[in-house]
Protein backbone atom coordinates (compact mmCIF):
# COMPACT_ATOMS: atom_id res chain seq x y z
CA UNK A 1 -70.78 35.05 5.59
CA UNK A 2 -69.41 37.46 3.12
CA UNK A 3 -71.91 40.38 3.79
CA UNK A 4 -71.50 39.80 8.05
CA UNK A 5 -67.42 39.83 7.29
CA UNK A 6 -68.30 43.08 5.05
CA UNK A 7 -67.03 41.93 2.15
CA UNK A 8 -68.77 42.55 -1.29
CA UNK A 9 -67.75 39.67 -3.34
CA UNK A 10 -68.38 35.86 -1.96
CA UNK A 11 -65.19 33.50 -2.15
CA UNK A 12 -64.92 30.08 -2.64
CA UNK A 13 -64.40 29.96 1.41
CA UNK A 14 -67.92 30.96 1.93
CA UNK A 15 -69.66 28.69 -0.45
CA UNK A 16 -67.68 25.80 1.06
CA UNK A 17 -68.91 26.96 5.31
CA UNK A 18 -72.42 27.12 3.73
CA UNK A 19 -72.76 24.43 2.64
CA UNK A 20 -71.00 22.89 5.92
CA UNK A 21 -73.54 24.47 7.87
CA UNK A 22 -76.62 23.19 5.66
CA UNK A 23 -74.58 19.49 6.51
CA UNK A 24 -73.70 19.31 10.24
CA UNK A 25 -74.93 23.27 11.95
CA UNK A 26 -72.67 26.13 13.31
CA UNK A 27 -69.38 25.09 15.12
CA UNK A 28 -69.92 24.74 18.71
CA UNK A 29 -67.39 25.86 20.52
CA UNK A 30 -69.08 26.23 23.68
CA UNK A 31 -69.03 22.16 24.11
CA UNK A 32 -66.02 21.14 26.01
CA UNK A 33 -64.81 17.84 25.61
CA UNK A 34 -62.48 15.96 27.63
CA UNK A 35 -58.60 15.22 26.99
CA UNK A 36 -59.65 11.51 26.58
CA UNK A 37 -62.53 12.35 24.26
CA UNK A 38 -61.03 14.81 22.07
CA UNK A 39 -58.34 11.82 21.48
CA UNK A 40 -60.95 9.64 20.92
CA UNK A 41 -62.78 11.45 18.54
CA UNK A 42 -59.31 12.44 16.59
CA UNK A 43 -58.69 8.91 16.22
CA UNK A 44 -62.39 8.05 15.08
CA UNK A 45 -62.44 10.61 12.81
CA UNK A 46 -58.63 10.10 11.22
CA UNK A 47 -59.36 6.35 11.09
CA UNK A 48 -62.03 7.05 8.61
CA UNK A 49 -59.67 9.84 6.33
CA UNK A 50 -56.66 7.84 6.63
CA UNK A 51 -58.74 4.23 5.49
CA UNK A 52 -59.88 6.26 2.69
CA UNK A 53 -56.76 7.86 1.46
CA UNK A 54 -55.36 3.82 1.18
CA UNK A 55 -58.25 3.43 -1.00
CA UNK A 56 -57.92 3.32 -4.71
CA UNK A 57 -61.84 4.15 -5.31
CA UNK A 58 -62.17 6.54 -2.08
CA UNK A 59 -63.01 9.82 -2.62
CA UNK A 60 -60.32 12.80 -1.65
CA UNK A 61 -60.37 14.01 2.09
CA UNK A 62 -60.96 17.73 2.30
CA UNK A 63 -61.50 18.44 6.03
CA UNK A 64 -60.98 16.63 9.16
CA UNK A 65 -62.16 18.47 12.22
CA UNK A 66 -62.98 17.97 16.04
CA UNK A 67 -64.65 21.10 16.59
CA UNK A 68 -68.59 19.96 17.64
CA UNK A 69 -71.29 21.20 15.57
CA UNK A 70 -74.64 22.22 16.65
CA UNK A 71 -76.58 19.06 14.50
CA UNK A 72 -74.38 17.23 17.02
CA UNK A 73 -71.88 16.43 15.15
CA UNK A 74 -68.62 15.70 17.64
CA UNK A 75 -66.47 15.89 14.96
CA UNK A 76 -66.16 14.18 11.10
CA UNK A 77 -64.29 13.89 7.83
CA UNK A 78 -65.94 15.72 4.78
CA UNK A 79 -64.79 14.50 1.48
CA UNK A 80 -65.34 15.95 -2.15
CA UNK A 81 -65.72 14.00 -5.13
CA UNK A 82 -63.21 14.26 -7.78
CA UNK A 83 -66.05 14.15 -10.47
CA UNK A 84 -70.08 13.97 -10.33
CA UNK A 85 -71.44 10.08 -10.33
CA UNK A 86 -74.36 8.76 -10.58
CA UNK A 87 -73.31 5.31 -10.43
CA UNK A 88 -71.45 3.32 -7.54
CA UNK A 89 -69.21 0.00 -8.66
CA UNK A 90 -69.32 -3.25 -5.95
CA UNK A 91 -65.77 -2.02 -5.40
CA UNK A 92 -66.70 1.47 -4.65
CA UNK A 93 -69.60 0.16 -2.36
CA UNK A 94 -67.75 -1.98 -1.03
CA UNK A 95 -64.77 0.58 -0.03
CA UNK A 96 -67.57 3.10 1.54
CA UNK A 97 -68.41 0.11 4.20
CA UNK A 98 -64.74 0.16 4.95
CA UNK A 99 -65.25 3.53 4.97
CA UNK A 100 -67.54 3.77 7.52
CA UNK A 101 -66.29 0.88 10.02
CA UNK A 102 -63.22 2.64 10.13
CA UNK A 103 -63.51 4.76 13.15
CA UNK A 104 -64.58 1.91 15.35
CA UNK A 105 -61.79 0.02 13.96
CA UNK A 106 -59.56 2.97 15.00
CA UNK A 107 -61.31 2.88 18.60
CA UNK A 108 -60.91 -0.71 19.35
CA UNK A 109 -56.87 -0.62 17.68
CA UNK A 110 -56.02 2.50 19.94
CA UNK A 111 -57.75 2.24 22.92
CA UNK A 112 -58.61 -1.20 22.98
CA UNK A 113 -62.43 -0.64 23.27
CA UNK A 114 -65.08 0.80 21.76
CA UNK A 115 -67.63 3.98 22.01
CA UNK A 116 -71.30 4.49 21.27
CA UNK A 117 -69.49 7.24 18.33
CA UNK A 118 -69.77 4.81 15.61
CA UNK A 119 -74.07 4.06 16.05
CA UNK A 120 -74.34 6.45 13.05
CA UNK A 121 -72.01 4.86 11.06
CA UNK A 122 -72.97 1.03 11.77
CA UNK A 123 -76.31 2.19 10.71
CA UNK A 124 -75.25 3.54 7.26
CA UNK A 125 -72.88 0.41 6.53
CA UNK A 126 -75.89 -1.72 7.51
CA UNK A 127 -78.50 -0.12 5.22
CA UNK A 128 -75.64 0.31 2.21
CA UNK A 129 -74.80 -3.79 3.06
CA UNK A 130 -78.40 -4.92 3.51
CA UNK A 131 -78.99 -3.04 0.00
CA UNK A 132 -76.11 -4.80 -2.03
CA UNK A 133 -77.51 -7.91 -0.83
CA UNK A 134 -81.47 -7.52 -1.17
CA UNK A 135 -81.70 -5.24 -4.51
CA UNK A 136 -78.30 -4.34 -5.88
CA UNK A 137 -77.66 -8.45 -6.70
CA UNK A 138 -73.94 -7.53 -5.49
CA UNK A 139 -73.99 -10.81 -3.00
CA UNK A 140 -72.59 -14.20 -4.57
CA UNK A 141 -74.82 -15.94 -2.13
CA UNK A 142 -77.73 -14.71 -3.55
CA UNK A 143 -76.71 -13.46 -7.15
CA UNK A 144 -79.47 -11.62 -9.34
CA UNK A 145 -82.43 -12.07 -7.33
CA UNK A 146 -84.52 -9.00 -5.53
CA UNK A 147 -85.33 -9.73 -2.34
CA UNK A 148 -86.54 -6.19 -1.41
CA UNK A 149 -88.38 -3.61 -2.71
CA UNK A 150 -89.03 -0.33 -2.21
CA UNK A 151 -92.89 0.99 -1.53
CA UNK A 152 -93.02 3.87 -2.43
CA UNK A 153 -90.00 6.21 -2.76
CA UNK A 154 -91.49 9.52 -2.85
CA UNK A 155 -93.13 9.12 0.63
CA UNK A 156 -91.19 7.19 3.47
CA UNK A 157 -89.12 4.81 0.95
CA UNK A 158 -89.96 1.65 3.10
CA UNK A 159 -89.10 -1.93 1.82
CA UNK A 160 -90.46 -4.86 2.54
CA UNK A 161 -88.92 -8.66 2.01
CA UNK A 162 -89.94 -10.68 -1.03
CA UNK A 163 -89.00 -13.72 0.40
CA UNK A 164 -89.78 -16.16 3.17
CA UNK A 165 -88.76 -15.80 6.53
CA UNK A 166 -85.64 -18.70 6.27
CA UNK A 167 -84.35 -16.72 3.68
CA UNK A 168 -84.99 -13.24 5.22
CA UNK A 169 -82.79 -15.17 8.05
CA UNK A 170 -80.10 -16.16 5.89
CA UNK A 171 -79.85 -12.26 4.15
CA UNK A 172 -79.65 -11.24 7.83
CA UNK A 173 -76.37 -14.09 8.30
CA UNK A 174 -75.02 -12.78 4.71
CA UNK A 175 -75.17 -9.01 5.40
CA UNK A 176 -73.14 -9.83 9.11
CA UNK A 177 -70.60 -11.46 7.01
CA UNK A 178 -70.24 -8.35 4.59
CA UNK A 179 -69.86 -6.05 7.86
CA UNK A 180 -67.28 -8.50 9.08
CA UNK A 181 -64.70 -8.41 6.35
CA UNK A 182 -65.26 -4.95 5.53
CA UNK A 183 -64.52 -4.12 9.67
CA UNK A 184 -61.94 -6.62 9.68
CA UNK A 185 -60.36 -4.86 6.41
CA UNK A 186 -60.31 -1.52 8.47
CA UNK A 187 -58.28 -2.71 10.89
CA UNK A 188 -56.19 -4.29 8.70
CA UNK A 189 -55.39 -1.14 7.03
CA UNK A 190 -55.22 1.38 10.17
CA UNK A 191 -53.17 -1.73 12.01
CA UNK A 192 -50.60 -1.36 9.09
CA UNK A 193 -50.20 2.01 9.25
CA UNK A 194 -50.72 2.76 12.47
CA UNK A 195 -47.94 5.31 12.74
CA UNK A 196 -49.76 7.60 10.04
CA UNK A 197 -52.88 7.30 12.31
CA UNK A 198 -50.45 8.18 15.25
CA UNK A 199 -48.66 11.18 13.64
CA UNK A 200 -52.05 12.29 11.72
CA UNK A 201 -54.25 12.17 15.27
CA UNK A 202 -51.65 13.87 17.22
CA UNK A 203 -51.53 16.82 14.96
CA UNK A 204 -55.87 16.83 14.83
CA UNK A 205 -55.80 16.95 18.54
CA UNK A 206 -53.53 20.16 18.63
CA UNK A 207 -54.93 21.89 15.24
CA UNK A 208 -58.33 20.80 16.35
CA UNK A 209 -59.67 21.36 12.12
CA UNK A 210 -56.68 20.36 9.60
CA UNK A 211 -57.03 20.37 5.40
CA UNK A 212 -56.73 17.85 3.55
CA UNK A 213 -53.60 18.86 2.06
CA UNK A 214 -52.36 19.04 5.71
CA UNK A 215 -53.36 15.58 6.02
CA UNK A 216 -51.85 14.34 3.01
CA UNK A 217 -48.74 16.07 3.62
CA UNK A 218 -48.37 13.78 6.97
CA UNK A 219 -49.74 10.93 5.02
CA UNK A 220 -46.78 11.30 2.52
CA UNK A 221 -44.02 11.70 5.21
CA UNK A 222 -44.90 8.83 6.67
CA UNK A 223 -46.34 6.39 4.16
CA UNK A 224 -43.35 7.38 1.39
CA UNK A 225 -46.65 7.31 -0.68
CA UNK A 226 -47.10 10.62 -3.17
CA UNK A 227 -50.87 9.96 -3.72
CA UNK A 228 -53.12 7.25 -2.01
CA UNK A 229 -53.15 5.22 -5.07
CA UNK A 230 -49.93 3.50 -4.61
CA UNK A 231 -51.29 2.42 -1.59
CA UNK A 232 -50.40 -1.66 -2.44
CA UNK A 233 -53.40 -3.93 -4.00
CA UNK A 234 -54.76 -5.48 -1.28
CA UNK A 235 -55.23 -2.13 0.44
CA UNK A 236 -57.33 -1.07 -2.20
CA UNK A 237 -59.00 -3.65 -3.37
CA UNK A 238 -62.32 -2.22 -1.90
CA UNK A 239 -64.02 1.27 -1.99
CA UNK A 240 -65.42 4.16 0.25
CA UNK A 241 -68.17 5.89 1.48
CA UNK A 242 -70.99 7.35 -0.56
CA UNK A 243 -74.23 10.22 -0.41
CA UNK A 244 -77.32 8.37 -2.48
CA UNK A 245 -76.96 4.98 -3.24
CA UNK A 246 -74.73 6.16 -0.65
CA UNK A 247 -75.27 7.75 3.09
CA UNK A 248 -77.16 10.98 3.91
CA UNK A 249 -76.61 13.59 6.88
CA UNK A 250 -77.69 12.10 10.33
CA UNK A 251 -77.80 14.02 13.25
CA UNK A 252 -74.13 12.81 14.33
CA UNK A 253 -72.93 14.55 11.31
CA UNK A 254 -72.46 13.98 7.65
CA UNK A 255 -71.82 10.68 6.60
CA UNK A 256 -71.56 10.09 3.13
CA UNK A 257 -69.64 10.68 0.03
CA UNK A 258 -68.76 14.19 0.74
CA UNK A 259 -68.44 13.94 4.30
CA UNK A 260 -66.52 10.65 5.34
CA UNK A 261 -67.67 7.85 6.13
CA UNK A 262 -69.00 8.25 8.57
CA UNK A 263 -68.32 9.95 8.90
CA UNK A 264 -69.76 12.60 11.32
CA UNK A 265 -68.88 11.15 15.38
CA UNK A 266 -72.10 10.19 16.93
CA UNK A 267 -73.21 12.21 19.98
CA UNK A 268 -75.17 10.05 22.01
């Protein structure tokens, strides 16, 4: 980008559309949306920043955009980590399924329905929940037992059940109840701050791409809040999105730790 701007030295700008590009493709500006989706997709996409800045163990938002991207990306949150981990606490895992169910939460609170945007994202929370349960012994139901394991990781890194199919049943039953409160904590959150989501979307729609300074500067005005972190207890008591042991880039769009849950809009 530097040498087709004809500049000689590369900036910190550069390094950071790079690496956007390696994530979710070129923008694609050519792909017209309509009124209704580009609100839509705002909301989808805010739903996931603004559930992660009320988040104690969420990483920071550093982009929010609904500019489509030529992966297919419609639009998504990308969020940088405040420090390198190699770890993720049940809180933290537990915050990136909130993470992730947040933009259908935002759908169904706004518009009262919801879109085939979130496939990408139910698909990641499913895998991440299915995992706490089956080999991460993060599931009081189950406790420390492995009930999956993993083939062979260097080739396709499929698992297969150690168990019998009643209990393979009964996994299935625990990892729907996991998705359940962790949606149900979304809305929660977006439902109690709905006029950040409001103010926050509105201002996405007309930017199109806003910081996240930008966004925190809304979240602030509205909230009273300097920093997510006094967010109250029970809005935190859970954790966010992640990249290995956490999500990876789909073709909707980057959905892990450093781009939000979720966090890329799923182009069907």
């Amino acid at each position: 980008n530097a040498v087709k701007n004809g500049r000689k030295a590369v900036s910190q700008k550069d390094l950071f559309e790079a690496v956007e590009v390696v994530l979710v493709g070129k923008e694609k500006k050519d792909r017209i949306l309509s009124q209704e989706e580009r609100r839509i997709v705002s909301y989808h996409e805010v739903g996931h920043a603004l559930v992660s800045a009320l988040q104690k163990d969420a990483e920071p938002v550093q982009k929010i955009t609904i500019v489509p991207r030529t992966m297919g990306a419609l639009g998504y949150v990308m969020q940088v980590p405040e420090e390198e981990k190699y770890l993720n606490t049940k809180k933290e895992i537990h915050a990136m399924l909130v993470g992730y169910l947040a933009g259908r939460a935002a759908e169904e609170l706004v518009f009262d329905t919801v879109t085939t945007g979130a496939a990408n994202d139910i698909e990641q929370a499913t895998r991440v929940a299915r995992a706490m349960v089956t080999q991460y012994g993060m599931s009081e139901k189950f406790g420390l037992i492995g009930l999956e394991t993993q083939e062979n990781q260097y080739l396709n890194g499929r698992t297969v059940m150690n168990c019998s199919d009643a209990t393979e049943a009964e996994v299935d039953n625990e990892v729907m109840r996991i998705l359940k409160e962790a949606y149900e904590e979304a809305k929660r959150l977006l439902s109690e701050n709905r006029e950040a989501m409001d103010r926050i979307a509105e201002f996405l729609i007309e930017r199109e791409t806003i910081t996240g300074k930008e966004f925190m500067q809304i979240f602030r005005q509205v909230t009273g809040r300097n920093t997510a972190q006094q967010a109250d207890d029970r809005s935190r008591a859970v954790a966010e999105p992640g990249y290995t042991g956490n999500p990876a880039p789909s073709e909707s769009g980057y959905a892990g730790n450093n781009m939000a849950p979720g966090s890329g809009w799923n182009n069907q």
